[in-house]
Protein backbone atom coordinates (compact mmCIF):
# COMPACT_ATOMS: atom_id res chain seq x y z
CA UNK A 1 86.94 108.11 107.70
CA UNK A 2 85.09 110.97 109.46
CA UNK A 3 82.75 109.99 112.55
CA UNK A 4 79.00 110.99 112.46
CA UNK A 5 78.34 112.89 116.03
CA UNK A 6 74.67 111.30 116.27
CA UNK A 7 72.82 108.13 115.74
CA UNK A 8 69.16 107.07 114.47
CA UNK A 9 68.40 106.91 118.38
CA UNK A 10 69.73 110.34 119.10
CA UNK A 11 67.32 111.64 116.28
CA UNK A 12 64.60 109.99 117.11
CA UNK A 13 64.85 110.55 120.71
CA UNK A 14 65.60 114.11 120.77
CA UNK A 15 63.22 116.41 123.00
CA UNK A 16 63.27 120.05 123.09
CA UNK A 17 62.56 122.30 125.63
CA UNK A 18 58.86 124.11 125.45
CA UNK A 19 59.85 128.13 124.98
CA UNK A 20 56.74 131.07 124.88
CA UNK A 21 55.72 130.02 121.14
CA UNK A 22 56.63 126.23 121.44
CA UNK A 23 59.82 124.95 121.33
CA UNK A 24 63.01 126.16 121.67
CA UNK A 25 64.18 127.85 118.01
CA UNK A 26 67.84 128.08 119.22
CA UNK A 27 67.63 124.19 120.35
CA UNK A 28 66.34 123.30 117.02
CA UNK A 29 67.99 125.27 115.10
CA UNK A 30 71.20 123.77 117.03
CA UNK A 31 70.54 120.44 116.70
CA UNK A 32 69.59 120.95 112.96
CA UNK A 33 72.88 122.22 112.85
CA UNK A 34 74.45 118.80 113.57
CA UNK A 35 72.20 117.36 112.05
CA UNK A 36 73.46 118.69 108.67
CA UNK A 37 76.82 118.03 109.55
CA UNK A 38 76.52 114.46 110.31
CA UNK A 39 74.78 114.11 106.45
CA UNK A 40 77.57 116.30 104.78
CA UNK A 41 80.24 114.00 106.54
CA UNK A 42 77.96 110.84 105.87
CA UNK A 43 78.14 112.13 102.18
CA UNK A 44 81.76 112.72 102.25
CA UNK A 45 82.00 109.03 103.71
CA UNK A 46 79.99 107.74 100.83
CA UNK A 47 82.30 109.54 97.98
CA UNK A 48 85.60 108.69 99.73
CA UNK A 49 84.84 104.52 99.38
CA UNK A 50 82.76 104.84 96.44
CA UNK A 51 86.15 106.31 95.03
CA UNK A 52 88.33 103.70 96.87
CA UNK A 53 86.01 101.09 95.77
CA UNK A 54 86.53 102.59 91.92
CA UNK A 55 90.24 102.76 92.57
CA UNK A 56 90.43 98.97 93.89
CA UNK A 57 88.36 97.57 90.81
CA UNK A 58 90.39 99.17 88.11
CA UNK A 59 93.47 98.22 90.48
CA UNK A 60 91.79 94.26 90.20
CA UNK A 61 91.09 94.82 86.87
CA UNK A 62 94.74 95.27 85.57
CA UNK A 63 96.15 92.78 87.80
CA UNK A 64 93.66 90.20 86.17
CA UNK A 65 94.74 92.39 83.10
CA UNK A 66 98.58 91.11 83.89
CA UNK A 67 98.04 88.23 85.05
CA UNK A 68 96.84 87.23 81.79
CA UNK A 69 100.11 88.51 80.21
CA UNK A 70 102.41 86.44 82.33
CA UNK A 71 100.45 83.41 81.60
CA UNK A 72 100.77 84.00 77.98
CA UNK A 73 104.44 84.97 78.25
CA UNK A 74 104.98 81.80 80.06
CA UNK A 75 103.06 79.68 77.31
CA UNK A 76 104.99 81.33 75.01
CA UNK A 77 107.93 80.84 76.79
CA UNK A 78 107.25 77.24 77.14
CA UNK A 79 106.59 76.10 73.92
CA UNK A 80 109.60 78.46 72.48
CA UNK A 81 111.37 76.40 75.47
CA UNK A 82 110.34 73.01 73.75
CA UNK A 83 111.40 74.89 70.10
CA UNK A 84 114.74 75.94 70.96
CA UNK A 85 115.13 72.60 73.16
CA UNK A 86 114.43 70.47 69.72
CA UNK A 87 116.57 72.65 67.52
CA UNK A 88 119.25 72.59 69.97
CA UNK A 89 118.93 68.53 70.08
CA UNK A 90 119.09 68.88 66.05
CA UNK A 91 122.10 70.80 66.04
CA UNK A 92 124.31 68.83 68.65
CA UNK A 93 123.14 65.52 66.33
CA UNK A 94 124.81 67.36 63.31
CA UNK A 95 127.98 68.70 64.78
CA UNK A 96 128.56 64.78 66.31
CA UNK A 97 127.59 63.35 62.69
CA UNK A 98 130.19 65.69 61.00
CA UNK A 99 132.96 64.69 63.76
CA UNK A 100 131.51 60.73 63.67
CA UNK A 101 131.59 60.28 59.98
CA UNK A 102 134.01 63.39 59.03
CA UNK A 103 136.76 60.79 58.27
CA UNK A 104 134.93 58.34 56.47
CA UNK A 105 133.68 61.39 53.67
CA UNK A 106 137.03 62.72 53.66
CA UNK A 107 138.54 59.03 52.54
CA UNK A 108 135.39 58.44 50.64
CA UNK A 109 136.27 61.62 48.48
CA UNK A 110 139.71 61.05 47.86
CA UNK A 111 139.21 57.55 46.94
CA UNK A 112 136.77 59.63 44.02
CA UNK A 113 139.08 61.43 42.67
């Protein structure tokens, strides 16, 4: 960020030199000169963080943005967790009924036919 070369005091304060037909043109027109400076770097100031500031809110706005995607991936995740967790469960308990009573259907059948 740019410097300003003078401050409200310096303005205020400023005294030119009396010349024929009052003051000084060349001092005034010299000090005028920095004057305008200062305000076109003040103004470049002012549209350098009024674009930062832009750029940091949409950069806040899509982290709050993702933030809310990971915490709905995770839900997801978590309840898909549970989900695959209880159908996993389901299919263990069949495989071990099939082994468990596997001999007792296959003498069960052939005492059928």
């Amino acid at each position: 960020m740019e410097k300003t070369r003078l401050t409200v005091n310096d303005i205020l304060n400023k005294e030119f030199n009396i010349d024929f037909k009052g003051y000084s043109a060349s001092e005034v027109d010299s000090f005028l000169d920095i004057v305008i400076e200062d305000f076109q770097t003040y103004n470049r100031n002012i549209d350098e963080l009024t674009s930062k500031i832009a750029k940091l809110e949409m950069d806040l706005t899509n982290a709050r943005n993702r933030i809310s995607e990971l915490e709905l991936t995770n839900k997801v995740a978590s309840e898909s967790k549970d989900e695959y967790n209880s159908l996993d469960l389901l299919k263990r308990v069949s495989r071990l009924e099939k082994a468990v009573f596997k001999d007792k259907w296959f003498h069960r059948q052939s005492l059928v036919i």
